[in-house]
PDB file of N, CA and C in Angstrom:
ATOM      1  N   UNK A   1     -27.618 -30.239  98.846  1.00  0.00           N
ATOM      2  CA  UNK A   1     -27.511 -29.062  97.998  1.00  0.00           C
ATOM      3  C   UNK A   1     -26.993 -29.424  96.614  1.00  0.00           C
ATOM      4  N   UNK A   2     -26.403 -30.868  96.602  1.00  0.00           N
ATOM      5  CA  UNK A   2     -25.744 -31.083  95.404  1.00  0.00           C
ATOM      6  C   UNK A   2     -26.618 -32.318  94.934  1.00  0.00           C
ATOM      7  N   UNK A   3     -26.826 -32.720  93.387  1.00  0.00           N
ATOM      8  CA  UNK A   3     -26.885 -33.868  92.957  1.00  0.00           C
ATOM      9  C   UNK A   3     -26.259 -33.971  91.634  1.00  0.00           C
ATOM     10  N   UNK A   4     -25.723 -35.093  91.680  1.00  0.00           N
ATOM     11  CA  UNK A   4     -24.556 -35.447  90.640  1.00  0.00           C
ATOM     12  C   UNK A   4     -26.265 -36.110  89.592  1.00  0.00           C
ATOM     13  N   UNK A   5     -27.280 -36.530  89.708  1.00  0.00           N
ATOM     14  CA  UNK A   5     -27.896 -37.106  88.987  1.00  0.00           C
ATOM     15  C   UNK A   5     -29.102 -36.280  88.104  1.00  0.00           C
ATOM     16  N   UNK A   6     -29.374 -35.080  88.827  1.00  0.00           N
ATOM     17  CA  UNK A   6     -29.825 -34.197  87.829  1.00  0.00           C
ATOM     18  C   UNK A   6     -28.924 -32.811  87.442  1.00  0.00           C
ATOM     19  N   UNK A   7     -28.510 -32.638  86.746  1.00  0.00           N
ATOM     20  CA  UNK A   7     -27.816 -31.649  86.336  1.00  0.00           C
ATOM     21  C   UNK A   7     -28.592 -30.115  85.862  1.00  0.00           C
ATOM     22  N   UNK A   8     -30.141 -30.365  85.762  1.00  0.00           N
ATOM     23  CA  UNK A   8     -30.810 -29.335  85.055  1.00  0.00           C
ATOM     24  C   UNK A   8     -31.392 -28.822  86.581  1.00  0.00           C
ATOM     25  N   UNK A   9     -31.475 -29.350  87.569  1.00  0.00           N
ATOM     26  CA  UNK A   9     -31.806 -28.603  88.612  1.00  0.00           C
ATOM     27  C   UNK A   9     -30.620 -28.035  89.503  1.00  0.00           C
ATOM     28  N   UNK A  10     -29.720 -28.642  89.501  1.00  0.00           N
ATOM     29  CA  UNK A  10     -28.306 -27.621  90.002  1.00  0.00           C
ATOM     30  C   UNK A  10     -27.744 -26.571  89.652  1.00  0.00           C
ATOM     31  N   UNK A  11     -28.310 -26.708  87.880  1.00  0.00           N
ATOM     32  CA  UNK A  11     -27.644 -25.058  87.395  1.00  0.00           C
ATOM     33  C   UNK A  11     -28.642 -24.165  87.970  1.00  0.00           C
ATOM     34  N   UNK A  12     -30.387 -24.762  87.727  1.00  0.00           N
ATOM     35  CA  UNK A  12     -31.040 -23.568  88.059  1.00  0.00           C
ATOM     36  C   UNK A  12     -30.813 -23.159  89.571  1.00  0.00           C
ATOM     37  N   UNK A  13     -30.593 -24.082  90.433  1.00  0.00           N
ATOM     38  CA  UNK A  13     -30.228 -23.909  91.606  1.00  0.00           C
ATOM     39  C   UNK A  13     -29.238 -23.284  92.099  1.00  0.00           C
ATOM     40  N   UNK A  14     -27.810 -23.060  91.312  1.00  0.00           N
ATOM     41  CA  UNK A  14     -26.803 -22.447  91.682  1.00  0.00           C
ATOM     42  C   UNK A  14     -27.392 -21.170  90.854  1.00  0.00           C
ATOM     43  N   UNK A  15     -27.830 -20.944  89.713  1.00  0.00           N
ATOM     44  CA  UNK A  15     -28.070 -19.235  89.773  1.00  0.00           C
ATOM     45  C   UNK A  15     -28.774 -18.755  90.646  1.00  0.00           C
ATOM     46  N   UNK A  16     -30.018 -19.385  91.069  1.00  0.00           N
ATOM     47  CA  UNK A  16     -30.565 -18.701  91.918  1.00  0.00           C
ATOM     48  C   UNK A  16     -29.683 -18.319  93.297  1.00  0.00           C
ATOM     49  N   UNK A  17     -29.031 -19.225  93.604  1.00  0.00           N
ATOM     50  CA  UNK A  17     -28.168 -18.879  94.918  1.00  0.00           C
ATOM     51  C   UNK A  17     -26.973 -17.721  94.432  1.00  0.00           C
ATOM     52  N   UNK A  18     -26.200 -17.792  93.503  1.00  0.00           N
ATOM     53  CA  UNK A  18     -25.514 -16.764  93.072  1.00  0.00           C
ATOM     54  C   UNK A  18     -26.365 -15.246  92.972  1.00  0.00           C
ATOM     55  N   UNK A  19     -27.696 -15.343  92.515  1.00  0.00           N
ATOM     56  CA  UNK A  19     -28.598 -13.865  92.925  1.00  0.00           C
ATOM     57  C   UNK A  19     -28.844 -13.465  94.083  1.00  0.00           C
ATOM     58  N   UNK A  20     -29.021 -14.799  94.905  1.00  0.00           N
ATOM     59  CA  UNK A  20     -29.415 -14.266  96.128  1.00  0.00           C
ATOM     60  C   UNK A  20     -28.489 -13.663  97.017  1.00  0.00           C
ATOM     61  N   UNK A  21     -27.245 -14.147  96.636  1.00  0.00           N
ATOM     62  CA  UNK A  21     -25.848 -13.678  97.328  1.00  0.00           C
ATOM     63  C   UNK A  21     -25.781 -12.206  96.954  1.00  0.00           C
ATOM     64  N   UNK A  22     -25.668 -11.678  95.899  1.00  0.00           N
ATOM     65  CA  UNK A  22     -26.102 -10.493  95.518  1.00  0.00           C
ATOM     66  C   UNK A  22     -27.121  -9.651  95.897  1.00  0.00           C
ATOM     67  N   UNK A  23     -27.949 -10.277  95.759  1.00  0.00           N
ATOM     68  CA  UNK A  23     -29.493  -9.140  96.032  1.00  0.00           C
ATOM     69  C   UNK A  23     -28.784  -8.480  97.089  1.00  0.00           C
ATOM     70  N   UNK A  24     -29.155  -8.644  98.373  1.00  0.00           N
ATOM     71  CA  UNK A  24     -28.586  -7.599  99.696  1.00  0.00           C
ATOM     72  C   UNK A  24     -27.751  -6.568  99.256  1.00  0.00           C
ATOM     73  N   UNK A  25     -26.451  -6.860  98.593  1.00  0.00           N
ATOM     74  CA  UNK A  25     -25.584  -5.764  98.020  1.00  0.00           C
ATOM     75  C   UNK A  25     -25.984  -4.522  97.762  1.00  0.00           C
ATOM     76  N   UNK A  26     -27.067  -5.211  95.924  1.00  0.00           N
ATOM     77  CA  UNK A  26     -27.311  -4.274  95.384  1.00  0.00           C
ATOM     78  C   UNK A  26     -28.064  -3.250  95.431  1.00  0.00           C
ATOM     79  N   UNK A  27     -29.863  -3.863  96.601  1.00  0.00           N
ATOM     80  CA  UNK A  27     -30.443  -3.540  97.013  1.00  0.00           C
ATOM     81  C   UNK A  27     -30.180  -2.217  98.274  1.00  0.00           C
ATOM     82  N   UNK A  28     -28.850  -1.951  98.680  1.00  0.00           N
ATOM     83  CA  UNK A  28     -28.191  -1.407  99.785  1.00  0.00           C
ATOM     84  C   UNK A  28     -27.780  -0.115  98.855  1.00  0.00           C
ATOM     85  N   UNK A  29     -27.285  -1.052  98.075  1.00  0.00           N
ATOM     86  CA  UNK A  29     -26.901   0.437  96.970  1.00  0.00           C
ATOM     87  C   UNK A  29     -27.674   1.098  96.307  1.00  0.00           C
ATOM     88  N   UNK A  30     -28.894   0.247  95.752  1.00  0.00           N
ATOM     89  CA  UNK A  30     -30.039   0.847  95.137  1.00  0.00           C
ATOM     90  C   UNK A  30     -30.426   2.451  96.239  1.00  0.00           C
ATOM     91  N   UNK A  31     -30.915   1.913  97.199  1.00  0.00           N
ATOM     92  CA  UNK A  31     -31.026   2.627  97.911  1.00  0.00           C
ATOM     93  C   UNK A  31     -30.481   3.994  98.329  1.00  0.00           C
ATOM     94  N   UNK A  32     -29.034   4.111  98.620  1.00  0.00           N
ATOM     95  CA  UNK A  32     -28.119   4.610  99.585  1.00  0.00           C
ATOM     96  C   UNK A  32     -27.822   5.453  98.301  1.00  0.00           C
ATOM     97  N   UNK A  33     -27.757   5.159  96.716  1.00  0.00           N
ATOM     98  CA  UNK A  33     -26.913   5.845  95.792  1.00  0.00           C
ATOM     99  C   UNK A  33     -28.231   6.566  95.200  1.00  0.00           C
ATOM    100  N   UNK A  34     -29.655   6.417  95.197  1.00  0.00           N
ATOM    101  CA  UNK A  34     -30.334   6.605  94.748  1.00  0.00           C
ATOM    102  C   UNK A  34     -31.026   7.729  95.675  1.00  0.00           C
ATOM    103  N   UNK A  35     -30.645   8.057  96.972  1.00  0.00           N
ATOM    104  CA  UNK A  35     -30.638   9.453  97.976  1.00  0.00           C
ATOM    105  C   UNK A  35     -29.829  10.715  97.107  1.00  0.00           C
ATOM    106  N   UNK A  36     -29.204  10.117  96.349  1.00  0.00           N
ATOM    107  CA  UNK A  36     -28.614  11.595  95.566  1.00  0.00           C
ATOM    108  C   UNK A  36     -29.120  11.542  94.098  1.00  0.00           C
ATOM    109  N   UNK A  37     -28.617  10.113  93.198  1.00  0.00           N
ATOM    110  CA  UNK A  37     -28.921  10.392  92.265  1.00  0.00           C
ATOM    111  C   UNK A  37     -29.977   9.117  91.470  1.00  0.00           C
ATOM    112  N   UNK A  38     -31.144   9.466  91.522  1.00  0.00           N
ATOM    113  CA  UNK A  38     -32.941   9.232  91.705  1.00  0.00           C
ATOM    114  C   UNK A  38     -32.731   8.007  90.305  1.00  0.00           C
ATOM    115  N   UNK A  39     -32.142   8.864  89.626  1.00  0.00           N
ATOM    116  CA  UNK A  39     -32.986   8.656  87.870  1.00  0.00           C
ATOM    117  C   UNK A  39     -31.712   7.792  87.743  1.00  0.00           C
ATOM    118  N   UNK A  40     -30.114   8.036  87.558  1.00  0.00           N
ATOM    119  CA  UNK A  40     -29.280   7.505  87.174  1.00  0.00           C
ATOM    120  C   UNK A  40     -28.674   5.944  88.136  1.00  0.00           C
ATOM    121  N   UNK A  41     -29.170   5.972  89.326  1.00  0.00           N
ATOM    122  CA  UNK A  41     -29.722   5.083  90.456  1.00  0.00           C
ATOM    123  C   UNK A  41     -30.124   4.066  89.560  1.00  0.00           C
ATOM    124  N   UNK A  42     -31.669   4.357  89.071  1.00  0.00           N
ATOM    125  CA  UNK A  42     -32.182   3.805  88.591  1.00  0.00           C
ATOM    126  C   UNK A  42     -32.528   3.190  87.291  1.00  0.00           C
ATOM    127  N   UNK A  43     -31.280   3.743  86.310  1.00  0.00           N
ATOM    128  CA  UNK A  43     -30.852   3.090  84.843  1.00  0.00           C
ATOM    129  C   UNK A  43     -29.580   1.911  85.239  1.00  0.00           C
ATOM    130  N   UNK A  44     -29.113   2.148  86.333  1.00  0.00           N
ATOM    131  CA  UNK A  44     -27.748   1.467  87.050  1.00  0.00           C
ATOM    132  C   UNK A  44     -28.759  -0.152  87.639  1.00  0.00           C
ATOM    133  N   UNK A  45     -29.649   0.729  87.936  1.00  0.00           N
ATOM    134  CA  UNK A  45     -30.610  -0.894  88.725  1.00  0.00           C
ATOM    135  C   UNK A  45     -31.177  -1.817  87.409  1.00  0.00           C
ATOM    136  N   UNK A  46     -31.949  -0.868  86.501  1.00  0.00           N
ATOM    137  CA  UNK A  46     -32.324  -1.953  85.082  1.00  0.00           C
ATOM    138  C   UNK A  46     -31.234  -2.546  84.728  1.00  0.00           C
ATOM    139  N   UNK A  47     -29.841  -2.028  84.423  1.00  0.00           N
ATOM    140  CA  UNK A  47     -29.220  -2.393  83.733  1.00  0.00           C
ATOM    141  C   UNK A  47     -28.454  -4.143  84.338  1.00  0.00           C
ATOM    142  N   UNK A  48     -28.536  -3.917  85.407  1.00  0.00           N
ATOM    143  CA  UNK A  48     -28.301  -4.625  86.457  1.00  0.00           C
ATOM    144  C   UNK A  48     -28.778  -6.042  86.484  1.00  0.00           C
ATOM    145  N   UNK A  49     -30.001  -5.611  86.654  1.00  0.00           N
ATOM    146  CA  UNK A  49     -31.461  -6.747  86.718  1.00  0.00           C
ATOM    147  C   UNK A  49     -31.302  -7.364  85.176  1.00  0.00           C
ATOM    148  N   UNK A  50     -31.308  -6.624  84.305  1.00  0.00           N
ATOM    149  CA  UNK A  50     -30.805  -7.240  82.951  1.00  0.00           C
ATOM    150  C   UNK A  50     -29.876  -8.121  82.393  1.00  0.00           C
ATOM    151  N   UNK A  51     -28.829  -7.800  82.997  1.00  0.00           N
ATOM    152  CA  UNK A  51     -27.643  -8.881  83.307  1.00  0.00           C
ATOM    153  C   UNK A  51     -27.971  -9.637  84.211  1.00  0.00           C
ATOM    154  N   UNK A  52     -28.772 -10.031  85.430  1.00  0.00           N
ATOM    155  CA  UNK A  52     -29.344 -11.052  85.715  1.00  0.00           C
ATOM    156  C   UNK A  52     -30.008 -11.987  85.512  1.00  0.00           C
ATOM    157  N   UNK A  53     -30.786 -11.534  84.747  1.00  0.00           N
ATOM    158  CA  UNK A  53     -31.637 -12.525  83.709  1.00  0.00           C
ATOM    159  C   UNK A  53     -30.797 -12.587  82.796  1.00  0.00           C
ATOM    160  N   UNK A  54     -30.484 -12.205  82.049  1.00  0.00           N
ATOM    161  CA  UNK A  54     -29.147 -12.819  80.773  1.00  0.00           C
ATOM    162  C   UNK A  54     -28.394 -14.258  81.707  1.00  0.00           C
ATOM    163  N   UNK A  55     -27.815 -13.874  82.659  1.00  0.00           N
ATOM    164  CA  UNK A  55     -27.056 -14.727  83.421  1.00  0.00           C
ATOM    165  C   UNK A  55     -27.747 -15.805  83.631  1.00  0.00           C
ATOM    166  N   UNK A  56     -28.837 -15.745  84.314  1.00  0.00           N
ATOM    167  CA  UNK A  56     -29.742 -17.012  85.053  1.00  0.00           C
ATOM    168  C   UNK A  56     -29.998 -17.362  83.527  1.00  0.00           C
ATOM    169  N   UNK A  57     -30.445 -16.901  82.561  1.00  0.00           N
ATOM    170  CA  UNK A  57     -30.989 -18.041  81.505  1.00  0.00           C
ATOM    171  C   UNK A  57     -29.531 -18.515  80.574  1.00  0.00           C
ATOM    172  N   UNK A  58     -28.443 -18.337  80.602  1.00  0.00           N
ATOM    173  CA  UNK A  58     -27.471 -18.288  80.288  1.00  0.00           C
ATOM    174  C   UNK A  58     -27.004 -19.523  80.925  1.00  0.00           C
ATOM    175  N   UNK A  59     -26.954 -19.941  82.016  1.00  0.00           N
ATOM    176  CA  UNK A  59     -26.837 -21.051  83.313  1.00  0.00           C
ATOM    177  C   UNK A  59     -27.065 -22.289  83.154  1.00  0.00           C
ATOM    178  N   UNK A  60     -28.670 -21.178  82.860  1.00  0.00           N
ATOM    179  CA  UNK A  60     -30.039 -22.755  82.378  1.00  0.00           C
ATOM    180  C   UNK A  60     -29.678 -23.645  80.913  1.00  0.00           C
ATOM    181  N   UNK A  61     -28.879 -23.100  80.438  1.00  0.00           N
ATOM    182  CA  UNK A  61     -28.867 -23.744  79.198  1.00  0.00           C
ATOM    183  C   UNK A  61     -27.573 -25.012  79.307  1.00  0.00           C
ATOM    184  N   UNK A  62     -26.756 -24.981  80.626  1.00  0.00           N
ATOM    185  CA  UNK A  62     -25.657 -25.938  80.771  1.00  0.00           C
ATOM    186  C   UNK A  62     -24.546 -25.416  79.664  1.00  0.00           C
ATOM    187  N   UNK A  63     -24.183 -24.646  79.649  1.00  0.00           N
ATOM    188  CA  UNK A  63     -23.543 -24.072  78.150  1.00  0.00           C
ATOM    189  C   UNK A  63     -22.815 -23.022  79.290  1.00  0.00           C
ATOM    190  N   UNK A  64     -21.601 -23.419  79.910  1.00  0.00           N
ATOM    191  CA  UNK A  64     -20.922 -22.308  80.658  1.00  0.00           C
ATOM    192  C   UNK A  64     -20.490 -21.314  80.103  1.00  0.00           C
ATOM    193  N   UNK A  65     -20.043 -21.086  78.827  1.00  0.00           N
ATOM    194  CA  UNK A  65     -19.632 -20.202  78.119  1.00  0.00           C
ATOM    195  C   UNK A  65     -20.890 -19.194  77.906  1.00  0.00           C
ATOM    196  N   UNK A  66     -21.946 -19.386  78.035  1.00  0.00           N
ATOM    197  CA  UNK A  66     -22.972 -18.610  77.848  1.00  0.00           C
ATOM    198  C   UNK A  66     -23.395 -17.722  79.240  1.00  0.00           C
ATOM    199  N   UNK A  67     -22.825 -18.225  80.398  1.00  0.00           N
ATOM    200  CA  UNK A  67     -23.336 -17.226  81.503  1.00  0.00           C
ATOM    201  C   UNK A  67     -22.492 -16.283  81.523  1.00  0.00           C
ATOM    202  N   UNK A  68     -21.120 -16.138  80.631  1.00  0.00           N
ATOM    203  CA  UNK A  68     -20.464 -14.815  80.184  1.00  0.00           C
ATOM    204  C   UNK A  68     -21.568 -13.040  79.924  1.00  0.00           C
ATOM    205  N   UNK A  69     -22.637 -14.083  79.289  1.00  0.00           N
ATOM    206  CA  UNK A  69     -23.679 -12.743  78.584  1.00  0.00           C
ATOM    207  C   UNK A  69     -23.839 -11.887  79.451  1.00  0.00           C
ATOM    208  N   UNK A  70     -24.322 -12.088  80.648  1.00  0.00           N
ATOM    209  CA  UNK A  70     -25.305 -11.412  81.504  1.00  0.00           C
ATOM    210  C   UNK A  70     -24.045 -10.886  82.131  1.00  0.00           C
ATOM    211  N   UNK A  71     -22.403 -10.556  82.056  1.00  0.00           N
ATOM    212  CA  UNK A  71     -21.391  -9.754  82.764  1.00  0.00           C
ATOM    213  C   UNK A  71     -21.739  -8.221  82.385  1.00  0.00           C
ATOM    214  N   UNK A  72     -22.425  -7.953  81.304  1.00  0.00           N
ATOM    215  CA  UNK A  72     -22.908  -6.529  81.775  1.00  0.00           C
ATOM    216  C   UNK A  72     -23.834  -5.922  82.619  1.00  0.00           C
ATOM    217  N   UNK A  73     -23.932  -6.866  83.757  1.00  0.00           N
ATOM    218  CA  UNK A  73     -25.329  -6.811  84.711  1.00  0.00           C
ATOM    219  C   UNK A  73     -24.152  -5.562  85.905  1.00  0.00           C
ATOM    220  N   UNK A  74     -22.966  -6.227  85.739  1.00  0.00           N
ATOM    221  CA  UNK A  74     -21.986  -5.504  86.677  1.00  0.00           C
ATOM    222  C   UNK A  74     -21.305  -3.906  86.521  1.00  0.00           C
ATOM    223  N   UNK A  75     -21.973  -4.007  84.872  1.00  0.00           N
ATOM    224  CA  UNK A  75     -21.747  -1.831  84.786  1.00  0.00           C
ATOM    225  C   UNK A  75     -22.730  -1.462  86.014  1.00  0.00           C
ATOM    226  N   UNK A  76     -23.920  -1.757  85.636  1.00  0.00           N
ATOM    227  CA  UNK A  76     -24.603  -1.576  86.843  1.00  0.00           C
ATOM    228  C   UNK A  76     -24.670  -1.614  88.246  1.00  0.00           C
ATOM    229  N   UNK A  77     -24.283  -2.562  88.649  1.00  0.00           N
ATOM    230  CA  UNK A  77     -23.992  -2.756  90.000  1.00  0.00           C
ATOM    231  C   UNK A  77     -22.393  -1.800  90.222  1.00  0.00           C
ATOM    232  N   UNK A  78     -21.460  -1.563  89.740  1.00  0.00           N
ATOM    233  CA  UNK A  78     -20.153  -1.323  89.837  1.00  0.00           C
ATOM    234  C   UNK A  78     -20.872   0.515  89.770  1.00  0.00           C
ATOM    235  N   UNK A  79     -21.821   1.114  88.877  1.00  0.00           N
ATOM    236  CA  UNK A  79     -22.430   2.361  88.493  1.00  0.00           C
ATOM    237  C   UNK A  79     -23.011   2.652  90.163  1.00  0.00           C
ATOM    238  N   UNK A  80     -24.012   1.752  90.286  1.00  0.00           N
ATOM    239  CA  UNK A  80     -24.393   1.819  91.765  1.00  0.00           C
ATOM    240  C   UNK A  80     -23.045   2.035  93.095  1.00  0.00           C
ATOM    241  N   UNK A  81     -22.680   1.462  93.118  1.00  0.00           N
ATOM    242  CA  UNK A  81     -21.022   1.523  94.199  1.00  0.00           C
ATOM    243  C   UNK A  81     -20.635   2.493  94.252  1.00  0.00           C
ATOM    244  N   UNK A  82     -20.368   3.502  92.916  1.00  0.00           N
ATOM    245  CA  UNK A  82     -19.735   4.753  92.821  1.00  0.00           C
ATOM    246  C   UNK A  82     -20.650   5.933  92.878  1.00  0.00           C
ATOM    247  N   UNK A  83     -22.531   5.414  92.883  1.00  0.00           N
ATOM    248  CA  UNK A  83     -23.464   6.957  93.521  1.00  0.00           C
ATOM    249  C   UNK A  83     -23.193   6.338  95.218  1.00  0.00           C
ATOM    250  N   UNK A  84     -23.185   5.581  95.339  1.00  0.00           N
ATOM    251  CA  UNK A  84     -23.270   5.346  97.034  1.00  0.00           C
ATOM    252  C   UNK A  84     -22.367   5.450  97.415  1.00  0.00           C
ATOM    253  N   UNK A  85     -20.949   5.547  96.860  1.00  0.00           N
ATOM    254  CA  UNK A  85     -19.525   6.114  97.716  1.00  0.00           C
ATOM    255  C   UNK A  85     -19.556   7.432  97.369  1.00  0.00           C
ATOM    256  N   UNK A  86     -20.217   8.214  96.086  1.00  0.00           N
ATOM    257  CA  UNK A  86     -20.165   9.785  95.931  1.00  0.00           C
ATOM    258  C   UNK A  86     -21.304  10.255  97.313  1.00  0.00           C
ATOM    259  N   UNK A  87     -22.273   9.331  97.735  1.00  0.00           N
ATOM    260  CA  UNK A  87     -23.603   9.715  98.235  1.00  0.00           C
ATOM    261  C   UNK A  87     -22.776   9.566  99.742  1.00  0.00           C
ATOM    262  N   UNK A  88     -21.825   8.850 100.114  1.00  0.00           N
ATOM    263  CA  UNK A  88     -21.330   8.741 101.250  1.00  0.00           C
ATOM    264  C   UNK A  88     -20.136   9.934 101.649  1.00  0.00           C
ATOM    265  N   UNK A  89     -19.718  10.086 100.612  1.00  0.00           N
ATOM    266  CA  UNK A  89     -18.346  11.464 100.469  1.00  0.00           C
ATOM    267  C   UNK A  89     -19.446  12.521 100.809  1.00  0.00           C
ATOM    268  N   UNK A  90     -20.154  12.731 100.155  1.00  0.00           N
ATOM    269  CA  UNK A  90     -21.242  14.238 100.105  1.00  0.00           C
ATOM    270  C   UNK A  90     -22.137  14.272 101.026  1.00  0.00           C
ATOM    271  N   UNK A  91     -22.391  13.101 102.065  1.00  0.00           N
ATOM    272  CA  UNK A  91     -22.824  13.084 103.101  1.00  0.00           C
ATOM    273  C   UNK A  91     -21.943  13.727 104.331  1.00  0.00           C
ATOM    274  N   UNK A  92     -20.783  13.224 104.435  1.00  0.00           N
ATOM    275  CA  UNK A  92     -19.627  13.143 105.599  1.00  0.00           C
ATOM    276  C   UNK A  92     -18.854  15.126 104.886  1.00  0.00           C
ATOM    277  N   UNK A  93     -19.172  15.349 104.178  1.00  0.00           N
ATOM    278  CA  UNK A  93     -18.588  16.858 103.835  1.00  0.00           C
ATOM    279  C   UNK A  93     -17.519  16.606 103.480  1.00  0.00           C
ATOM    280  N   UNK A  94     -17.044  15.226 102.620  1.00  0.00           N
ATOM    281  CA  UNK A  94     -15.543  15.760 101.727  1.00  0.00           C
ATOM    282  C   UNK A  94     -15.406  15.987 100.688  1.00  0.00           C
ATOM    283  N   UNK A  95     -16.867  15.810  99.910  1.00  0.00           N
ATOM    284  CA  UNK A  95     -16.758  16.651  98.832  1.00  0.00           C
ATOM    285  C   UNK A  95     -17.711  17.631  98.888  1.00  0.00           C
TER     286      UNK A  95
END
């Protein structure tokens, strides 16, 4: 999983594994938060996916200070968390 002798295939290799660790998450939330709210669901998911690609090409460049960019991928995902815990409250009748 590791090589100390190419360095340009480990970064691309560790972003991709850092997305994939993610995907399931967000994809759960896409879902689950997007049963109540359709449209805002779904500015939470672009925004998301946007900061992913910022990130992964951010990676690619070996320039760690640059995969900082793509941290606004997490309004999104963090936007998602809070329709799927409102979508889970308004399911169960406490709000």
């Amino acid at each position: 999983m590791y090589s100390d002798k190419c360095v340009e295939f480990n970064c691309i290799q560790r972003a991709h594994q850092n997305t994939l660790e993610n995907y399931p998450m967000f994809l759960i939330f896409l879902l689950l938060g997007g049963l109540q709210f359709p449209r805002l669901s779904s500015v939470f998911g672009l925004i998301y996916l946007a900061g992913r690609i910022v990130y992964a090409h951010g990676y690619y460049t070996f320039d760690p200070a640059k995969r900082n960019r793509g941290a606004f991928g997490y309004i999104g995902f963090f936007g998602l968390l809070i329709n799927t815990v409102i979508f889970g409250l308004a399911s169960t009748g406490f709000i």
